[in-house]
Each structure stands twice: as C-alpha cells, then as structure tokens.
C-alpha atoms as a PDB file:
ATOM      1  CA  UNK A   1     -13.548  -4.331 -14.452  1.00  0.00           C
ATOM      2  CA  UNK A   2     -15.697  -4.034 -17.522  1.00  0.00           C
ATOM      3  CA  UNK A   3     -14.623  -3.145 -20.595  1.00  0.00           C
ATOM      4  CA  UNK A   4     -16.938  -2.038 -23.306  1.00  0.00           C
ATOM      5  CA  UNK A   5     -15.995  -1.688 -27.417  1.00  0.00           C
ATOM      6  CA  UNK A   6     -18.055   1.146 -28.258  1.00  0.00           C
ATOM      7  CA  UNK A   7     -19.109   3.664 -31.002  1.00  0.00           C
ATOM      8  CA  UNK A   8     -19.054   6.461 -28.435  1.00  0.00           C
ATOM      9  CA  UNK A   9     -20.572   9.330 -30.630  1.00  0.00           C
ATOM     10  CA  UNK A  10     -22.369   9.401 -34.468  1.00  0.00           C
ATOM     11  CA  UNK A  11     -24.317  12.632 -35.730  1.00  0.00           C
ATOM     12  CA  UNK A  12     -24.235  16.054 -37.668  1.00  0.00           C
ATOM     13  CA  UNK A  13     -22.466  19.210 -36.083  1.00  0.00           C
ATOM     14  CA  UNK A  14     -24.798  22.206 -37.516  1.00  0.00           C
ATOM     15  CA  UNK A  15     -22.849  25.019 -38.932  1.00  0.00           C
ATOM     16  CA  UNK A  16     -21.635  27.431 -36.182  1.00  0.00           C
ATOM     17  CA  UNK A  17     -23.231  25.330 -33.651  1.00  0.00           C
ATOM     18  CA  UNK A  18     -20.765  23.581 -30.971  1.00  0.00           C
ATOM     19  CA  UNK A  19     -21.129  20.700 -30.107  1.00  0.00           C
ATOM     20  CA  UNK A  20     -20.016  17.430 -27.711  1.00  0.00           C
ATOM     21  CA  UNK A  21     -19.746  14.583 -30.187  1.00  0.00           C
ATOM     22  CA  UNK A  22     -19.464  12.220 -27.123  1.00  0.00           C
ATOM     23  CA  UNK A  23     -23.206  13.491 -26.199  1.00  0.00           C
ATOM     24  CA  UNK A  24     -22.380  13.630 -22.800  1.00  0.00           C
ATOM     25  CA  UNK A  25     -19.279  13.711 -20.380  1.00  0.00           C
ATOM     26  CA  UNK A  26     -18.309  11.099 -19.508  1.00  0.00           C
ATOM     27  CA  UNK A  27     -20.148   9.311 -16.259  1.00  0.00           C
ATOM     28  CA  UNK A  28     -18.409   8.378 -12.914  1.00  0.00           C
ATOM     29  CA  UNK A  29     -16.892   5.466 -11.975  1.00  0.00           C
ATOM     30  CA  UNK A  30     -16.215   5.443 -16.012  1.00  0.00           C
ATOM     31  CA  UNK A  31     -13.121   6.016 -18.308  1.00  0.00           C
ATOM     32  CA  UNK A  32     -13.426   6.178 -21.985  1.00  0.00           C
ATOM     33  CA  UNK A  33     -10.555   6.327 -24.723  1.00  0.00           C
ATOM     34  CA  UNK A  34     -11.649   7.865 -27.945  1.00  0.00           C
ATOM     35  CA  UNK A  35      -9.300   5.370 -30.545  1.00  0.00           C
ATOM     36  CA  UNK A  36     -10.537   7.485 -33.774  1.00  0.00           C
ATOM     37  CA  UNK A  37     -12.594  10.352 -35.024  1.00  0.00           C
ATOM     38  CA  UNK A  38     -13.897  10.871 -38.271  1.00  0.00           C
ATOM     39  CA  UNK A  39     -15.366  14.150 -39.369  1.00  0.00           C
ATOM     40  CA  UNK A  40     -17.123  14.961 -43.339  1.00  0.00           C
ATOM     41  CA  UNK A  41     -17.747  18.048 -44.029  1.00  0.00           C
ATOM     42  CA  UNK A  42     -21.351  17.466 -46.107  1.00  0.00           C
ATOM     43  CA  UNK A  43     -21.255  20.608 -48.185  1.00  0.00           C
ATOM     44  CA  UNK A  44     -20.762  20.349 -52.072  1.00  0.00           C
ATOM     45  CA  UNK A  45     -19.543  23.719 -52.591  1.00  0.00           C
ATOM     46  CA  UNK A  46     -18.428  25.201 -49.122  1.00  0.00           C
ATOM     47  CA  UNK A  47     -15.503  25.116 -47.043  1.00  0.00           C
ATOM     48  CA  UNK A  48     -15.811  24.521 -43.066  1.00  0.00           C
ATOM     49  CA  UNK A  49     -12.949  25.411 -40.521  1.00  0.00           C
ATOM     50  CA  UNK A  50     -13.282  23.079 -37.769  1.00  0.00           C
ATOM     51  CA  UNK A  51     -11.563  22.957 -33.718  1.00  0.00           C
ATOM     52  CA  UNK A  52     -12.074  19.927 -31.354  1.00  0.00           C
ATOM     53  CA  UNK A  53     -11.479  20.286 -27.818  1.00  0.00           C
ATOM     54  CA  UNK A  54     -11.263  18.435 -24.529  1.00  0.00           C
ATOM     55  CA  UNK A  55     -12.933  20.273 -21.801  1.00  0.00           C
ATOM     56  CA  UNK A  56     -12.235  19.006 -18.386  1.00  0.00           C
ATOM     57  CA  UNK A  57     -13.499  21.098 -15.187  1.00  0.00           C
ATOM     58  CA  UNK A  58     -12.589  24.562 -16.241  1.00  0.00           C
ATOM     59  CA  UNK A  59      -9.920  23.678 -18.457  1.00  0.00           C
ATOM     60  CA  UNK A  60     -10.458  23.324 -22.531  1.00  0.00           C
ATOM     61  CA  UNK A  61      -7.599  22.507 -24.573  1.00  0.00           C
ATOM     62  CA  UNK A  62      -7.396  22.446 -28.520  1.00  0.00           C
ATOM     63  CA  UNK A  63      -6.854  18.659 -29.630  1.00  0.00           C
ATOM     64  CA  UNK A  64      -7.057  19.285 -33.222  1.00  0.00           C
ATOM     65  CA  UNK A  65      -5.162  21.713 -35.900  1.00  0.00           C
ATOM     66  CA  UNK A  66      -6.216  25.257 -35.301  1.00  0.00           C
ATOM     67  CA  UNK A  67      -8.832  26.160 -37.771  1.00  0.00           C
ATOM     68  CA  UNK A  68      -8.980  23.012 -39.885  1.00  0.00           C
ATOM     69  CA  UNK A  69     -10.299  23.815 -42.980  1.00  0.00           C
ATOM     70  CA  UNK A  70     -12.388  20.872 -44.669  1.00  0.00           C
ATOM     71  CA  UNK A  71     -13.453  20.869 -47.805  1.00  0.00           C
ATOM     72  CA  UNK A  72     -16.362  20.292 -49.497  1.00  0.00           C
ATOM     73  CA  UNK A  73     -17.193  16.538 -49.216  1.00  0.00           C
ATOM     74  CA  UNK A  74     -13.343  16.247 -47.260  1.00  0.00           C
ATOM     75  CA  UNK A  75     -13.077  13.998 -44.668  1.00  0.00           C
ATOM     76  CA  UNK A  76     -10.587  14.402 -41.350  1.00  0.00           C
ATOM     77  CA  UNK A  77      -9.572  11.716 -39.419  1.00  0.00           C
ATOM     78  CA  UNK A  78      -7.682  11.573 -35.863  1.00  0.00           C
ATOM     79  CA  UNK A  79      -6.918   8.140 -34.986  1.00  0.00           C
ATOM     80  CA  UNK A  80      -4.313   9.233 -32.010  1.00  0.00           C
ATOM     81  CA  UNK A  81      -6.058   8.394 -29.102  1.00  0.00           C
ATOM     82  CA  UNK A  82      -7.658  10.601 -26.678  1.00  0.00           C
ATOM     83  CA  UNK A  83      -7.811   9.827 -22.207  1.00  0.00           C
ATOM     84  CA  UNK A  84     -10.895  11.244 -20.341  1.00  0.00           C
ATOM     85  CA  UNK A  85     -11.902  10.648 -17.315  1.00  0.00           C
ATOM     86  CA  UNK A  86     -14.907  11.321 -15.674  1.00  0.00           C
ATOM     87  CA  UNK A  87     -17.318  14.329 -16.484  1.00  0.00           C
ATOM     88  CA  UNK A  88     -14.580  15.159 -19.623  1.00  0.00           C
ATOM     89  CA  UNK A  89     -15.672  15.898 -22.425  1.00  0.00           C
ATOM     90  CA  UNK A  90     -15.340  16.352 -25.951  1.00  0.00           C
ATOM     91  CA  UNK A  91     -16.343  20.105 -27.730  1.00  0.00           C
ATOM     92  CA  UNK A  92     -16.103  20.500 -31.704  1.00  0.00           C
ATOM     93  CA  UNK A  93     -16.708  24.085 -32.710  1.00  0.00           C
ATOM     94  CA  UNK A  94     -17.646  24.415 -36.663  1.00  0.00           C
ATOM     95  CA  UNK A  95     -17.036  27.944 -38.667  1.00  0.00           C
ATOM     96  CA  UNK A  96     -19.771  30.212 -39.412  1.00  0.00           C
ATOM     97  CA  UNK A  97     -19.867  28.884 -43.305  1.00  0.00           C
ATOM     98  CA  UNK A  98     -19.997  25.374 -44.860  1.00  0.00           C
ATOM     99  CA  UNK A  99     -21.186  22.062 -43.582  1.00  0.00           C
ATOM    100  CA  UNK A 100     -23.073  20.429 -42.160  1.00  0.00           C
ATOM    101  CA  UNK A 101     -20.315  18.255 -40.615  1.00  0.00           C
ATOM    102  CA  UNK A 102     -21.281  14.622 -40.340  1.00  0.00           C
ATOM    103  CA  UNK A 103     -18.917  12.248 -37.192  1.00  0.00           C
ATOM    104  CA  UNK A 104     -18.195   9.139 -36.467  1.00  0.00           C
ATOM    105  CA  UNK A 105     -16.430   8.499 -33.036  1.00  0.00           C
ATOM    106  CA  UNK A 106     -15.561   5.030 -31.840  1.00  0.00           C
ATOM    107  CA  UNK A 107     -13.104   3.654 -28.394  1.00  0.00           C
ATOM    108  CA  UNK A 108     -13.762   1.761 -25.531  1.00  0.00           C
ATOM    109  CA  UNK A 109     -15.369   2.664 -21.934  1.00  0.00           C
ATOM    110  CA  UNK A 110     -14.004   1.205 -18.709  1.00  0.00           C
ATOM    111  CA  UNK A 111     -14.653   0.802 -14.977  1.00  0.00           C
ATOM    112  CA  UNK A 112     -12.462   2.983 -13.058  1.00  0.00           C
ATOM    113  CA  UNK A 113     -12.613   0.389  -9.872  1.00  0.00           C
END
C-alpha cells in the first residue's frame, strides 16, 4: 500500500470563477487527505469572500466559514484535515470582487487495496 507525501494542488482561483484546487477528483483505487490549505487573496486594495466545498457524487458540503472575507494581501489557512475518497473533490467558489486568490494545498495520497 503506497503512500505518497504530496503537494496535491498550487495555482490562482480567478475572481468569480470556481474552481477544484485538487485539479481533479480524486482517481480510483486512491485516497487522499488534504493536511492543510492555504489561500492569499492577491489584491492590494480589494476584499474577496471565499467558500470551499467537498463535492462527492451529488452531494456538496461547505468545509469552510460561510462567506470568508479575505482581505487584501490576507492569507487563510485550514490545517484540519480533510477525507476523500475516490472521484471527491474539492470546489472553492471566489466572490464577484477582489482577488485573484493564490493556493497552496498539500496531504498525502494512498492505495485503497
């Protein structure tokens, strides 16, 4: 059973664009945990609310404060860790103003079997 120290996701979330900061669910036969997220809201002078979500099948669940509002240059981090299984996912929906939001993710990745 393999077990992989990984950064899972790095990138920029464009203002009012969602986005899976994982890139892509995750793959069968494969279990990740995300350990921490970082998220830096790149805008000087604007404000950004932010929501993260797990999506798995048809079901998407808030993981994050409702409407987190970063700051310009503010940085958010979640270090509590995060289960998914295969095809889960990860979904970060920006506000309509402020950002871009830079991310950092970083876990492991496992063999189910």
């Amino acid at each position: 059973m393999a077990i992989q120290i990984l950064q899972l996701g790095i990138g920029t979330i464009p203002v009012n664009t969602p986005k899976d900061p994982l890139g892509t669910a995750v793959a069968t036969g494969k279990a990740r945990i995300v350990k921490n997220m970082r998220f830096v809201n790149t805008s000087t002078t604007t404000s950004v609310a932010l929501n993260i979500y797990v999506v798995a099948g048809s079901e998407t669940r808030l993981v994050s404060p409702s409407n987190l509002t970063l700051a310009p240059g503010a940085l958010y981090i979640d270090d509590q860790e995060i289960t998914l299984e295969a095809t889960h996912k990860l979904k970060a929906t920006p506000g309509a103003t402020g950002g871009p939001i830079d991310f950092v993710l970083s876990g492991i990745e496992r063999d189910v079997s």
